[in-house]
C-alpha atoms as a PDB file:
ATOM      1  CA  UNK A   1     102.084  74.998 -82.981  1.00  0.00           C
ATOM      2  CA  UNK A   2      99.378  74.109 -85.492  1.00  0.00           C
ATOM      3  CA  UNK A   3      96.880  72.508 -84.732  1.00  0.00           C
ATOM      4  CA  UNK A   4      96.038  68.549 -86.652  1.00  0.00           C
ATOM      5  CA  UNK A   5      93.646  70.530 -88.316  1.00  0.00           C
ATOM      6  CA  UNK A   6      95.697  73.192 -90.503  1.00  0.00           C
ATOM      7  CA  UNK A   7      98.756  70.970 -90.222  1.00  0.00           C
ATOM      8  CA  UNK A   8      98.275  68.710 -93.402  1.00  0.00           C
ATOM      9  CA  UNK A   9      96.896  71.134 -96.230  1.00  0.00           C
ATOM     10  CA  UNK A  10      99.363  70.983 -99.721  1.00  0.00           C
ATOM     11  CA  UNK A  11     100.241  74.557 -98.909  1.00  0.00           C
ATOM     12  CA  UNK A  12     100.035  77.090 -96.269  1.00  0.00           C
ATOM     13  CA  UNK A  13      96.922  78.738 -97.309  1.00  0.00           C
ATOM     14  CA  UNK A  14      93.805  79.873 -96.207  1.00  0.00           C
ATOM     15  CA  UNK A  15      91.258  81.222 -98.514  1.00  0.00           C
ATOM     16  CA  UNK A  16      89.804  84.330 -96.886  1.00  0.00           C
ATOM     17  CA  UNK A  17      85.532  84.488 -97.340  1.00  0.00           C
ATOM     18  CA  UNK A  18      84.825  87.456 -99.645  1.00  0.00           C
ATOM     19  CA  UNK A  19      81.387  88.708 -98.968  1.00  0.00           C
ATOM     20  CA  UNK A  20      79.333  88.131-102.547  1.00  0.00           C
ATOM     21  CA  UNK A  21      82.349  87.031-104.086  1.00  0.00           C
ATOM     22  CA  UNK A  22      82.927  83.302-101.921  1.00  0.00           C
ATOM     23  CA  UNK A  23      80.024  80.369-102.398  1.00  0.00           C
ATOM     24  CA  UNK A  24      79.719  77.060-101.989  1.00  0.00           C
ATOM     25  CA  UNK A  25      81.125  76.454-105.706  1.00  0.00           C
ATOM     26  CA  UNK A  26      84.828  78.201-105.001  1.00  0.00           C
ATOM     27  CA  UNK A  27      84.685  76.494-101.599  1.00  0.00           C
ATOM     28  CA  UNK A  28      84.398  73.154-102.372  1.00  0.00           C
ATOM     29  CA  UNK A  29      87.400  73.661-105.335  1.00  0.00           C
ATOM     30  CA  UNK A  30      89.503  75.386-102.760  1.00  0.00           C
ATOM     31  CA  UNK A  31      89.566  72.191-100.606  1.00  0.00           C
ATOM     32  CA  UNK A  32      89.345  69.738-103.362  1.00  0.00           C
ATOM     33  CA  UNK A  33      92.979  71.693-104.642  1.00  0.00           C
ATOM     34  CA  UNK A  34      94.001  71.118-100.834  1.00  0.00           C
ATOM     35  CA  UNK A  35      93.838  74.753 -99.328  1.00  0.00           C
ATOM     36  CA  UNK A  36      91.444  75.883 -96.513  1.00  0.00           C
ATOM     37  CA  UNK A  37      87.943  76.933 -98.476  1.00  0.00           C
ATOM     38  CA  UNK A  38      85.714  79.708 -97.216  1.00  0.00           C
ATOM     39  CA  UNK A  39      83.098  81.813 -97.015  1.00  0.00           C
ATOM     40  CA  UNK A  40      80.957  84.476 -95.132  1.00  0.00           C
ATOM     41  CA  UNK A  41      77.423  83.232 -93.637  1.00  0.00           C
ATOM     42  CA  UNK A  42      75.676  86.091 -94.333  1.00  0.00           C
ATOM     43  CA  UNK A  43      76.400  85.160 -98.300  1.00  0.00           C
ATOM     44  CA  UNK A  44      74.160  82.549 -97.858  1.00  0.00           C
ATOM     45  CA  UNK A  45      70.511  84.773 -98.404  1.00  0.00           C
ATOM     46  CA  UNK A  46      67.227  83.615 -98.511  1.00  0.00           C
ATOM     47  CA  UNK A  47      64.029  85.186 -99.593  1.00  0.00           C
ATOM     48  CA  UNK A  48      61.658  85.674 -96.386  1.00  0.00           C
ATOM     49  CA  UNK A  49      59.746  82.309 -95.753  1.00  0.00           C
ATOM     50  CA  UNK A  50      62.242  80.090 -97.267  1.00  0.00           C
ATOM     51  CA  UNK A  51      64.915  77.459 -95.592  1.00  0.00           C
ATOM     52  CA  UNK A  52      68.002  78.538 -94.297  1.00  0.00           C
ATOM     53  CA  UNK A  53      69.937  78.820 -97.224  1.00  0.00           C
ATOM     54  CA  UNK A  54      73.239  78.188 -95.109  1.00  0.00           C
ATOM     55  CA  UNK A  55      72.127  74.645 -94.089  1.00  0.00           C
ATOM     56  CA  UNK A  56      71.514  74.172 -97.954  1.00  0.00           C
ATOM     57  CA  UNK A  57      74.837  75.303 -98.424  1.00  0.00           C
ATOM     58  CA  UNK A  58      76.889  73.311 -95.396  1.00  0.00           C
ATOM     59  CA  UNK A  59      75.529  70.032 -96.465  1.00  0.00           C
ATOM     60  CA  UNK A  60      76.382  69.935-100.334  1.00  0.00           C
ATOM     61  CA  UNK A  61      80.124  71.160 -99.090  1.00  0.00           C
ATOM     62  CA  UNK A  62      80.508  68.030 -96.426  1.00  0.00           C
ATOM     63  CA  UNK A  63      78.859  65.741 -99.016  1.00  0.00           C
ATOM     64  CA  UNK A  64      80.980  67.397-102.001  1.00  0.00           C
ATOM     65  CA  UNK A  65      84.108  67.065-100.222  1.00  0.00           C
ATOM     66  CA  UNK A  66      83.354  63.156 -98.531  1.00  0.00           C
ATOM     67  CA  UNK A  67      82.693  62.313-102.321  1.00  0.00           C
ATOM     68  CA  UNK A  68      85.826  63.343-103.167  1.00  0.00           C
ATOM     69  CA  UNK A  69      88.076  61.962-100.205  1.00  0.00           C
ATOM     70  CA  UNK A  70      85.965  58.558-100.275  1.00  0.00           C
ATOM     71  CA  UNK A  71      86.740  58.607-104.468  1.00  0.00           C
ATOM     72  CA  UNK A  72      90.937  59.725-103.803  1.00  0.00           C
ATOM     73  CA  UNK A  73      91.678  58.650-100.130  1.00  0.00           C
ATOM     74  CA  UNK A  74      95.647  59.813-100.874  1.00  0.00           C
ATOM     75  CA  UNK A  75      94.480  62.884-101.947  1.00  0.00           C
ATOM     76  CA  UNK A  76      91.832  64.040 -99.410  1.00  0.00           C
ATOM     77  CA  UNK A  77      90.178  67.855 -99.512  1.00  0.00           C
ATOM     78  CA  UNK A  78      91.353  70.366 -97.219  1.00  0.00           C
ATOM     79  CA  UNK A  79      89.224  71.157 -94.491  1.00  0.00           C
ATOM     80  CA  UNK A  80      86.416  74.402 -94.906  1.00  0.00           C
ATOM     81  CA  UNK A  81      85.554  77.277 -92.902  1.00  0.00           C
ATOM     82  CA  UNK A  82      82.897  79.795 -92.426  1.00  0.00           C
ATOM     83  CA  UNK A  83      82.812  83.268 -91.758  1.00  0.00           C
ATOM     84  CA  UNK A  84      80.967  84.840 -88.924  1.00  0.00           C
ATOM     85  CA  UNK A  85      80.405  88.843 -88.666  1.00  0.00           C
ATOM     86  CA  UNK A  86      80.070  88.905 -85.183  1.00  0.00           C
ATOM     87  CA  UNK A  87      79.010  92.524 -84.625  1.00  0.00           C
ATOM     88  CA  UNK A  88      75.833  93.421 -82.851  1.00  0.00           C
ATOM     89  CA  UNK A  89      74.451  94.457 -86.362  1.00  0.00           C
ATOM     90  CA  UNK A  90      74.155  90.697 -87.570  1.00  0.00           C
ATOM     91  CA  UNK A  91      70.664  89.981 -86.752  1.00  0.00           C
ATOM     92  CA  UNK A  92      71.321  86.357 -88.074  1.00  0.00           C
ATOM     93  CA  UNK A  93      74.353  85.881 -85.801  1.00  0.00           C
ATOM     94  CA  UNK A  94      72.260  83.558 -83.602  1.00  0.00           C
ATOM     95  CA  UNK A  95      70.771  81.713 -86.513  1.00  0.00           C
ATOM     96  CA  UNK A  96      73.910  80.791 -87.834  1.00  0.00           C
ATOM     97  CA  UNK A  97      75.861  80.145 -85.101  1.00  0.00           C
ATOM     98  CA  UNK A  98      73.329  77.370 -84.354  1.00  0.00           C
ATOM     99  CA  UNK A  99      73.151  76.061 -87.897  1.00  0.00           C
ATOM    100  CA  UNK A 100      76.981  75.611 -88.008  1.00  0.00           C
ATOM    101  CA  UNK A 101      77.117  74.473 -84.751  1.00  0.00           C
ATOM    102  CA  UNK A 102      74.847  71.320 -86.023  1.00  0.00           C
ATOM    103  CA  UNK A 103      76.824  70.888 -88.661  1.00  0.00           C
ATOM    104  CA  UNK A 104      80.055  71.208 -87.025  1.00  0.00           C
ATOM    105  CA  UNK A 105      81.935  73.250 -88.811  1.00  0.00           C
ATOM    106  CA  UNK A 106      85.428  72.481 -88.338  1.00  0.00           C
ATOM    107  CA  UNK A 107      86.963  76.122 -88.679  1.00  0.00           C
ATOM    108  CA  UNK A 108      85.045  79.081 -87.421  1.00  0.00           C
ATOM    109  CA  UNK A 109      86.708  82.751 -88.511  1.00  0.00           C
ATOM    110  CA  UNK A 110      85.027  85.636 -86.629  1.00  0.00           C
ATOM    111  CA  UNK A 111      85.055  89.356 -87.370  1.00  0.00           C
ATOM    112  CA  UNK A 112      84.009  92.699 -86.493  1.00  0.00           C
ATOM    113  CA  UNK A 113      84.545  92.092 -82.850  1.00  0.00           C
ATOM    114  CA  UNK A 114      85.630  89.014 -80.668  1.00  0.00           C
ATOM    115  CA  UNK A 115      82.702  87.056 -78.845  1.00  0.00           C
ATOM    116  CA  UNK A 116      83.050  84.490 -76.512  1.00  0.00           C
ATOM    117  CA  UNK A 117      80.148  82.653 -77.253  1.00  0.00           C
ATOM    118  CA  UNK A 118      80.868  82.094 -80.683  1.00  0.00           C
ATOM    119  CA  UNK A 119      84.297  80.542 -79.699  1.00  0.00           C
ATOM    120  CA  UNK A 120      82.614  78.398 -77.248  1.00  0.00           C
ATOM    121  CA  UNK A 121      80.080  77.189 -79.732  1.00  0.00           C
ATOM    122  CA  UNK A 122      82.758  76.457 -82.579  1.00  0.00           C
ATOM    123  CA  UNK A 123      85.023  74.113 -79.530  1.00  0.00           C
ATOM    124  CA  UNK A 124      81.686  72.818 -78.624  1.00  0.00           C
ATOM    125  CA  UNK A 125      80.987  71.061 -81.794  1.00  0.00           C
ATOM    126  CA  UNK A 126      84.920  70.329 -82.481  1.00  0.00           C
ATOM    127  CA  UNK A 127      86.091  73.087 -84.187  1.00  0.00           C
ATOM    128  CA  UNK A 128      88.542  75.968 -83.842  1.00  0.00           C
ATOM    129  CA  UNK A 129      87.970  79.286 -83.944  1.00  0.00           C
ATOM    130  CA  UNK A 130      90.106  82.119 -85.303  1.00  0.00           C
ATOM    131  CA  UNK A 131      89.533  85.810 -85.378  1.00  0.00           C
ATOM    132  CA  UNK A 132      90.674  88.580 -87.799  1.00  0.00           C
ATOM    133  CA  UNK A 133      92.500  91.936 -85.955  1.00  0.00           C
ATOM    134  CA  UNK A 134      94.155  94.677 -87.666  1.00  0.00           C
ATOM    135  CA  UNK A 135      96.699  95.612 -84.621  1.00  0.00           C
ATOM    136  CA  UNK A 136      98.129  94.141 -81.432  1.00  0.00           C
ATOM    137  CA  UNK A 137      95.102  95.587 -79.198  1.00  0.00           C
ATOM    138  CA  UNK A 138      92.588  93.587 -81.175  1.00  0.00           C
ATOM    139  CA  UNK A 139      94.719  90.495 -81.000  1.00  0.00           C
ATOM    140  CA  UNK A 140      95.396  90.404 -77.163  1.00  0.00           C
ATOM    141  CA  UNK A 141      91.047  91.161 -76.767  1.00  0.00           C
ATOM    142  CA  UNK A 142      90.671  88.020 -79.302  1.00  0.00           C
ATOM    143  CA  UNK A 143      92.757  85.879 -77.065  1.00  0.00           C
ATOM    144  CA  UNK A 144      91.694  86.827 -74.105  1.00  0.00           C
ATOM    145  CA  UNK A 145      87.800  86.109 -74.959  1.00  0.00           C
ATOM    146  CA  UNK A 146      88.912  82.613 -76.411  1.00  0.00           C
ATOM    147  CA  UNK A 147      89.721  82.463 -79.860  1.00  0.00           C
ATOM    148  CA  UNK A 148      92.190  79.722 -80.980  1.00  0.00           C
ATOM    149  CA  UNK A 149      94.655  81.948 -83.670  1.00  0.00           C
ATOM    150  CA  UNK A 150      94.605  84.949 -85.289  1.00  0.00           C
ATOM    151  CA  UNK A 151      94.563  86.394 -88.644  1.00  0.00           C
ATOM    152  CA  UNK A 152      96.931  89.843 -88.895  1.00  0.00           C
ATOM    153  CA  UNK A 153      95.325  91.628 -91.544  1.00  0.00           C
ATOM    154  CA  UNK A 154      97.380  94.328 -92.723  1.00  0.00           C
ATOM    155  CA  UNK A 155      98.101  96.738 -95.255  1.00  0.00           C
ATOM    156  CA  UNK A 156      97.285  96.005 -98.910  1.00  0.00           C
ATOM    157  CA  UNK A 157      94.655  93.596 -98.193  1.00  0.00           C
ATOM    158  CA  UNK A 158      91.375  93.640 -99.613  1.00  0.00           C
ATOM    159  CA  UNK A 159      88.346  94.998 -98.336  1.00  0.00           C
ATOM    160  CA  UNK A 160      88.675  96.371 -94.719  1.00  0.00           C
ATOM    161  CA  UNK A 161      92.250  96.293 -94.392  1.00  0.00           C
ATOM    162  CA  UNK A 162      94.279  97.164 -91.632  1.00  0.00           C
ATOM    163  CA  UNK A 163      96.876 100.256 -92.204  1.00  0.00           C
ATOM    164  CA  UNK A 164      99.990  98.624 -90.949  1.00  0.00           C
ATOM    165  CA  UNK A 165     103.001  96.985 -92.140  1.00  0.00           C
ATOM    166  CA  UNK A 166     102.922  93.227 -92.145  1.00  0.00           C
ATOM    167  CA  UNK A 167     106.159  93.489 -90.853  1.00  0.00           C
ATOM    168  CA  UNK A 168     104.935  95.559 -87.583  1.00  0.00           C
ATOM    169  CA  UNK A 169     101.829  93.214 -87.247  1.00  0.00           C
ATOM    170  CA  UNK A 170     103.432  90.170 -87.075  1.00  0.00           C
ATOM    171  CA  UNK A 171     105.906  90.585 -85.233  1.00  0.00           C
ATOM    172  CA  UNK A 172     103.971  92.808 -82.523  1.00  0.00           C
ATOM    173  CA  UNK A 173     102.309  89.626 -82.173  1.00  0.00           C
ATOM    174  CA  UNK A 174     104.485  86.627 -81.862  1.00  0.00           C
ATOM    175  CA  UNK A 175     106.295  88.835 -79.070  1.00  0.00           C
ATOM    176  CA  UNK A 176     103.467  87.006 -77.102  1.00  0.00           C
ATOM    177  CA  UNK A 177     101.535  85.037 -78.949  1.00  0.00           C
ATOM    178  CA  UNK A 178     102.581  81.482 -80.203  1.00  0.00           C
ATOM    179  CA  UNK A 179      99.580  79.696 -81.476  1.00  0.00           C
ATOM    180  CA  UNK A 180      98.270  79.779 -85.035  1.00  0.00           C
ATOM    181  CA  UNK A 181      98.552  82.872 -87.008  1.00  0.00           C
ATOM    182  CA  UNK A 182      97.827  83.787 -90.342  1.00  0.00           C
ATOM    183  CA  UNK A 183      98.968  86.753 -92.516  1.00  0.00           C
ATOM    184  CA  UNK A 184      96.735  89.034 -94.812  1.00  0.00           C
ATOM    185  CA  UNK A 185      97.683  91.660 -96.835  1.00  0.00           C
ATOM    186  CA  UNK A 186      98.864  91.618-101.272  1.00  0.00           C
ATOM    187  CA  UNK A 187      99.700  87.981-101.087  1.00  0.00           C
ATOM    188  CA  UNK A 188      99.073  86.242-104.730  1.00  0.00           C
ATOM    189  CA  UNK A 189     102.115  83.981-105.112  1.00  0.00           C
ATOM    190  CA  UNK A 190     104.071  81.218-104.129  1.00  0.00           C
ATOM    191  CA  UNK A 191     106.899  83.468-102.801  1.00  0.00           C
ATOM    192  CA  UNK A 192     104.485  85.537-101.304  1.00  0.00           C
ATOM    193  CA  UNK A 193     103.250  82.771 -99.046  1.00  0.00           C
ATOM    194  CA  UNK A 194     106.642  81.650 -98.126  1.00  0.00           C
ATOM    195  CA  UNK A 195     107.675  85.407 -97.286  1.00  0.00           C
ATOM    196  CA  UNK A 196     104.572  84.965 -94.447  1.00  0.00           C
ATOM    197  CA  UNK A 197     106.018  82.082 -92.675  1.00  0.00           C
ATOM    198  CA  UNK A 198     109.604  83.706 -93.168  1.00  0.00           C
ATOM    199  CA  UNK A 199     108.016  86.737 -90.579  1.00  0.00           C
ATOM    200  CA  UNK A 200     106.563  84.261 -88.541  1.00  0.00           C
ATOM    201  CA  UNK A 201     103.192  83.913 -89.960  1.00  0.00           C
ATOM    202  CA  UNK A 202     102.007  79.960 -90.192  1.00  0.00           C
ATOM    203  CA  UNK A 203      99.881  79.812 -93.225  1.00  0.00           C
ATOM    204  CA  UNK A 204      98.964  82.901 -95.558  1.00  0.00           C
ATOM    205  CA  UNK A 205      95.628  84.313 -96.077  1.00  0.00           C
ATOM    206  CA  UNK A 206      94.250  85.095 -99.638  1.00  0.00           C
ATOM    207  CA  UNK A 207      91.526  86.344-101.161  1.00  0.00           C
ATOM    208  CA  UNK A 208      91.572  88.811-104.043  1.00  0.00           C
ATOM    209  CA  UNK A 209      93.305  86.345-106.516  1.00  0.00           C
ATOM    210  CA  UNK A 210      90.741  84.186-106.180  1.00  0.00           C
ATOM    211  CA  UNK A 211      87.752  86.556-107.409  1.00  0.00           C
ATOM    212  CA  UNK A 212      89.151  86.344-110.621  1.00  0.00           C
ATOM    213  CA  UNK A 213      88.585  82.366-110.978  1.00  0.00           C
ATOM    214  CA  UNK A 214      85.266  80.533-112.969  1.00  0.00           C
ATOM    215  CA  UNK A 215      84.169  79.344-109.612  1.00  0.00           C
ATOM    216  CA  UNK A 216      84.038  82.341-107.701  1.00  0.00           C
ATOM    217  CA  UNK A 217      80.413  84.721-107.909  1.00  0.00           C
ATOM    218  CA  UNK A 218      81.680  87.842-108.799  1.00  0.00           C
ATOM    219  CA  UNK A 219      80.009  89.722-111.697  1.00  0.00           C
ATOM    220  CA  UNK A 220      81.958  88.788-115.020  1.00  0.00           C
ATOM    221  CA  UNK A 221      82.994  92.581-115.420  1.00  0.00           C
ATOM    222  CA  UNK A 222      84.433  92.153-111.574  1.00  0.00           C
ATOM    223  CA  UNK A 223      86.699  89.570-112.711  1.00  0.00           C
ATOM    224  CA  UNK A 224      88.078  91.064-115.697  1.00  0.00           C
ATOM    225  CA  UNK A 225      88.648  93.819-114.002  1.00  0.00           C
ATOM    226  CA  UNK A 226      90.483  92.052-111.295  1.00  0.00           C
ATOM    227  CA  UNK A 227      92.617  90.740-114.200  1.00  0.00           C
ATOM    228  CA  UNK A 228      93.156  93.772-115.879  1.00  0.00           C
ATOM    229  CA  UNK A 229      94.423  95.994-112.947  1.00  0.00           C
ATOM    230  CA  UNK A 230      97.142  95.948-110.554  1.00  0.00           C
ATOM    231  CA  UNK A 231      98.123  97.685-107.461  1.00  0.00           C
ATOM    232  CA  UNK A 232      98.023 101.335-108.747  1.00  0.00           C
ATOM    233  CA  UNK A 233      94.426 100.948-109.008  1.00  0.00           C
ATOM    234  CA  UNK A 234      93.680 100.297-105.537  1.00  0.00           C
ATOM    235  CA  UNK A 235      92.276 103.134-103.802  1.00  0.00           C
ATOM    236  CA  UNK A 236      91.793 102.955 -99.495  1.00  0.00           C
ATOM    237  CA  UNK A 237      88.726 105.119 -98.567  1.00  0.00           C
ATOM    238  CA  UNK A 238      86.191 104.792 -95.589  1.00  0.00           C
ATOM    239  CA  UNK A 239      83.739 106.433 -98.178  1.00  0.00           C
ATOM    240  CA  UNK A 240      81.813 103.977 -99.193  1.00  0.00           C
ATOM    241  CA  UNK A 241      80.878 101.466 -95.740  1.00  0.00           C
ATOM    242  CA  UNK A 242      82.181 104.114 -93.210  1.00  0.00           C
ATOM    243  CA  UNK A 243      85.049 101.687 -92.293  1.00  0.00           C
ATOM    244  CA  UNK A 244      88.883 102.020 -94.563  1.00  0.00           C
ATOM    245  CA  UNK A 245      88.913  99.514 -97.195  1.00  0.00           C
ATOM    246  CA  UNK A 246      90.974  99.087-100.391  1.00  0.00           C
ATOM    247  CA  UNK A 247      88.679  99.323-103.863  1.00  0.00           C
ATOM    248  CA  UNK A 248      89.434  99.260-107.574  1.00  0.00           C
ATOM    249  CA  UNK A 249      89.492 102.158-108.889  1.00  0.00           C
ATOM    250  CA  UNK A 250      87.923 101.791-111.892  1.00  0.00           C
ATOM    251  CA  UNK A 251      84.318 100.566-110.212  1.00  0.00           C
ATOM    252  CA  UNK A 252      85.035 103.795-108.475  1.00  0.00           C
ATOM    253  CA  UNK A 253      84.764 105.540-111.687  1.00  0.00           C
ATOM    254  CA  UNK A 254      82.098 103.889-113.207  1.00  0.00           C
ATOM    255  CA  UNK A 255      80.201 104.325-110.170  1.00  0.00           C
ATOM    256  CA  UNK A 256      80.495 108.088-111.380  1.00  0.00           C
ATOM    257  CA  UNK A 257      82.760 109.019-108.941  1.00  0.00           C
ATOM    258  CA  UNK A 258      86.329 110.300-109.113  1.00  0.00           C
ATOM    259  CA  UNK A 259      88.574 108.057-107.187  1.00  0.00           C
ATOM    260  CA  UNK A 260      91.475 110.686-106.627  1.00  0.00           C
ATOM    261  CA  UNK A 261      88.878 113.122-105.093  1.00  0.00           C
ATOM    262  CA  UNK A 262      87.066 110.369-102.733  1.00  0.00           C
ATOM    263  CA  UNK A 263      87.733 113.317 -99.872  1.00  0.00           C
ATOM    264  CA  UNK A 264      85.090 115.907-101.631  1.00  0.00           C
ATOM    265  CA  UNK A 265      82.572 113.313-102.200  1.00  0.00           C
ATOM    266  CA  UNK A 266      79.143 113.017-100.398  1.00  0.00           C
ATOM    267  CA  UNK A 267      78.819 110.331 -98.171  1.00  0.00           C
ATOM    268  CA  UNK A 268      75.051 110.700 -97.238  1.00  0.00           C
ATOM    269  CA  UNK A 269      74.628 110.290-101.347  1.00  0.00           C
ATOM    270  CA  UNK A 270      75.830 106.395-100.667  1.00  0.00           C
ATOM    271  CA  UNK A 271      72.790 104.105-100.141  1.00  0.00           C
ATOM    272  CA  UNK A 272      74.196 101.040 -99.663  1.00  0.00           C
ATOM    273  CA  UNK A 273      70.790  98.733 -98.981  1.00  0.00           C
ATOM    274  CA  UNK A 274      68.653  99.766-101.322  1.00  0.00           C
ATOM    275  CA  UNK A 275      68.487  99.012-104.819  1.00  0.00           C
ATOM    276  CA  UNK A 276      70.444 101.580-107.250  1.00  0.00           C
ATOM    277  CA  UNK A 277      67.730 102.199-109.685  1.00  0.00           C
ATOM    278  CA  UNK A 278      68.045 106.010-108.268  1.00  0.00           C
ATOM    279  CA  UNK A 279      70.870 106.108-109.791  1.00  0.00           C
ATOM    280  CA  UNK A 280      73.084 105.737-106.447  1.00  0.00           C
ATOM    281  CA  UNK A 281      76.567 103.261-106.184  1.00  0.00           C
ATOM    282  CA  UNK A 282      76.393 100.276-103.895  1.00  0.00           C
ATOM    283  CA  UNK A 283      79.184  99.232-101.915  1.00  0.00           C
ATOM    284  CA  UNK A 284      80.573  95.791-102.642  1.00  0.00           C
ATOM    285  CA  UNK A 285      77.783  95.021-105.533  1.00  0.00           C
ATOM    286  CA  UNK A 286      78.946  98.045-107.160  1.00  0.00           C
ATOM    287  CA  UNK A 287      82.078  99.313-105.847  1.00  0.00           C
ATOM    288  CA  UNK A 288      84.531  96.306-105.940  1.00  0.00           C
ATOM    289  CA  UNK A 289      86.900  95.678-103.011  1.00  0.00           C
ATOM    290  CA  UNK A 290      90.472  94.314-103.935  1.00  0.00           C
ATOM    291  CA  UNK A 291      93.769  94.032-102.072  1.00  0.00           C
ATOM    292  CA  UNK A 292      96.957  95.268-103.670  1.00  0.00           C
ATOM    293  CA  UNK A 293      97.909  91.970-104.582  1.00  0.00           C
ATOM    294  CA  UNK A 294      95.922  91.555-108.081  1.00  0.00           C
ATOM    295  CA  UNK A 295      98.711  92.909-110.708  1.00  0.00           C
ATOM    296  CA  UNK A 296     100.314  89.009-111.317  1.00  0.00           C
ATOM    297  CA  UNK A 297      96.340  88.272-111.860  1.00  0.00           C
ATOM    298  CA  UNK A 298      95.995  88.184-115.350  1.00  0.00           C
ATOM    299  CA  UNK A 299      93.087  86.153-116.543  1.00  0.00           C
ATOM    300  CA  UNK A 300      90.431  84.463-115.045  1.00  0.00           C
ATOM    301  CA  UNK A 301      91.033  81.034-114.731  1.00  0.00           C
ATOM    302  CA  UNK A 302      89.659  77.620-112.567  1.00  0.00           C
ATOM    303  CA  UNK A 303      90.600  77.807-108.369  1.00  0.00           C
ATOM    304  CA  UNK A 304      92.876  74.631-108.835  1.00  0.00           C
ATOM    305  CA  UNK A 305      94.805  76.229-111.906  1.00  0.00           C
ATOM    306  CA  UNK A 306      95.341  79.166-109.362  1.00  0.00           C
ATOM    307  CA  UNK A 307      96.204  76.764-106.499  1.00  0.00           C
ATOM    308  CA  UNK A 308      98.388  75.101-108.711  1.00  0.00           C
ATOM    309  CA  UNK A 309     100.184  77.966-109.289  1.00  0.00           C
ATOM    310  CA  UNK A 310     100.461  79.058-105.797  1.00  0.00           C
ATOM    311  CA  UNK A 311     101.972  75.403-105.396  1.00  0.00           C
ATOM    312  CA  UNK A 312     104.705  75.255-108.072  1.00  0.00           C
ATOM    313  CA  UNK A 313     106.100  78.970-107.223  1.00  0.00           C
ATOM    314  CA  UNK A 314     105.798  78.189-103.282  1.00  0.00           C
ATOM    315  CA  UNK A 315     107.882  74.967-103.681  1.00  0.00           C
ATOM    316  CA  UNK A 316     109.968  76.802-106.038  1.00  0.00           C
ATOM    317  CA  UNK A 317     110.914  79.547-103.291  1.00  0.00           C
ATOM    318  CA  UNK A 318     111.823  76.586-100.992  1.00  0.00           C
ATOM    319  CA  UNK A 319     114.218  75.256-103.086  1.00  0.00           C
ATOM    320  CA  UNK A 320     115.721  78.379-104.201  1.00  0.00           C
ATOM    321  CA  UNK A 321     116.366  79.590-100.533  1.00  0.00           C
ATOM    322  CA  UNK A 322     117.698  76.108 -99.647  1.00  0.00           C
ATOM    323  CA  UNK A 323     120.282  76.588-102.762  1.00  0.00           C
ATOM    324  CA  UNK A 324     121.618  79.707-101.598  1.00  0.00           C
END
C-alpha cells in the first residue's frame, strides 16, 4: 500500500534526480504539473566560504510550491524529494542530511548503499525514505536497514543502470516485498507508466525525458542531443566512472573516443575532477548519461508540456485496456 504521501499525485510518477541535469527550476515544475520533483544534494555546490547552497535551494521549492497550492487549492503541487548519495565518499553526507532534516523533506531517496541513519533522520522529521537497488540482494539489505520502498532500477535506465530485465526485478521483489515500489528503466510514455503498475510496480520512475525540457540544466547541446537520438545510441560502459552506466553515444564521440571500441580505451586517461583544459573527457559534464528511453523525445519542450503528455497517453492506455 502507498503511503498518503505518493497516493494523490495526477499520475504515477516519480521524477528521478539527475546529477547536473535536476535543479530547483525542473523541480518546482515537476510538482506544480503534479508528479513527484527531484533532485540530487550534491547538485546543490557552493564555492568554499559561502552558505549552503542546498538550504538556498529547499526554501525557494517549499515557498514556490505553498505559492502555488495557497493560489489553486484544487490543484495543489505534488510533493518533492531529494537525493542522497549515501556512500562513504560523500563528505557532505552529514551536512545535508542535517539541512534536510530541518527542512523536513518529505521524501528522502538514498543511493550507493543503504544507511540506517539516513532513514531514521528522514522518519524523524516526517518523511519517507526510499532507496534505489539494481537486484533482489540490494532490496532485501535496503529493507532490512529501514528504508520505506524501493526503486528497481533496471535495464535501459539512465546513468548507473542495473543489467536486468524489469520483468525479473520486479517480480523478484514483490515475491516478498509489498510496500511502495517504483520501476526504472526506458520509461517515456503514458503506456510505459501503465506497463509498470501492470508488473506490479506502484508509480514509474523517469528521468531521461526530462533532460530534454527548458527547465532542466543540461547544456543546450545535451538536450538536443537527447532529442535527436534514440535507443541505438545508448552505449553501457563502466569506462568512464568505474561503475556500468548507459551514455549517448555521440558525447562519446565528441569526447574523441570511439563508442564501439569503449573495451580498448584507457581508463587511467579519464580525469573526471579536474577541469578538461588538458584536453581530457569528463564524465557526466562531458560524457552524457541517458536511458534507452529517449527515441519518442523529440524536441525540447517545458516539464508540464512533457507531463502533460505523460498524462493524456497514460489515461489513454487505461481506457484502451478497459475497452478490450
Amino acid at each position: 500500500m502507498l503511503p498518503p504521501i505518493l497516493s494523490h499525485l495526477r499520475i504515477p510518477v516519480v521524477a528521478s534526480p539527475m546529477f547536473i541535469v535536476s535543479g530547483p527550476d525542473l523541480v518546482i515544475a515537476q510538482c506544480k504539473a503534479g508528479i513527484v520533483g527531484s533532485f540530487p544534494a550534491l547538485n546543490a555546490r557552493e564555492k568554499p566560504g559561502e552558505a549552503p547552497l542546498l538550504d538556498a535551494w529547499l526554501t525557494r521549492i517549499a515557498e514556490e510550491l505553498d505559492r502555488h497550492n495557497q493560489a489553486n487549492p484544487d490543484r495543489p503541487a505534488a510533493p518533492f524529494a531529494v537525493n542522497q548519495i549515501v556512500h562513504r565518499s560523500n563528505a557532505r553526507l552529514e551536512r545535508d542530511i542535517e539541512i534536510c532534516h530541518r527542512h523536513k523533506v518529505p521524501i528522502w531517496i538514498t543511493s550507493l548503499g543503504a544507511r540506517p541513519e539516513v532513514n531514521a533522520a528522514a522518519h524523524d522529521c516526517g518523511g519517507i525514505a526510499l532507496h534505489d537497488v539494481i537486484n533482489n540482494t540490494f532490496a532485501r539489505k535496503a529493507i532490512d536497514k529501514g528504508a520505506d520502498g524501493l526503486i528497481a532500477v533496471a535495464a535501459g535506465a539512465g546513468g548507473h543502470a542495473g543489467p536486468q530485465s524489469p520483468f525479473a526485478l520486479v517480480q523478484e521483489i514483490r515475491a516478498w516485498f509489498d510496500g511502495p515500489l517504483l520501476l526504472s528503466g526506458a520509461i517515456a510514455t503514458g503506456r510505459a507508466v501503465l506497463a509498470a503498475q501492470a508488473m506490479g510496480a506502484d508509480l514509474a520512475y523517469v528521468g531521461s525525458p526530462f533532460i530534454a525540457t527548458t527547465e532542466s540544466s543540461a547544456q543546450p547541446e545535451y538536450k538536443q542531443m537527447i532529442a535527436e537520438s534514440g535507443a541505438e545510441d545508448i552505449v553501457t560502459s563502466a569506462l568512464f566512472t568505474g561503475v556500468s552506466g548507459n551514455y549517448l553515444a555521440p558525447s562519446i564521440r565528441a569526447a574523441g573516443l570511439d563508442p564501439e571500441n569503449l573495451a580498448t580505451a584507457d581508463a587511467t586517461a579519464m580525469d573526471f575532477d579536474k577541469a578538461t583544459s588538458g584536453g581530457k573527457p569528463k564524465a557526466w559534464s562531458q560524457i552524457w548519461g541517458s536511458g534507452q528511453g529517449i527515441g519518442v523525445v523529440k524536441s525540447v519542450t517545458p516539464a508540464a508540456e512533457l507531463i502533460d503528455r505523460l498524462a493524456t497517453e497514460y489515461v489513454a492506455a487505461r481506457r484502451r485496456l478497459c475497452a478490450d
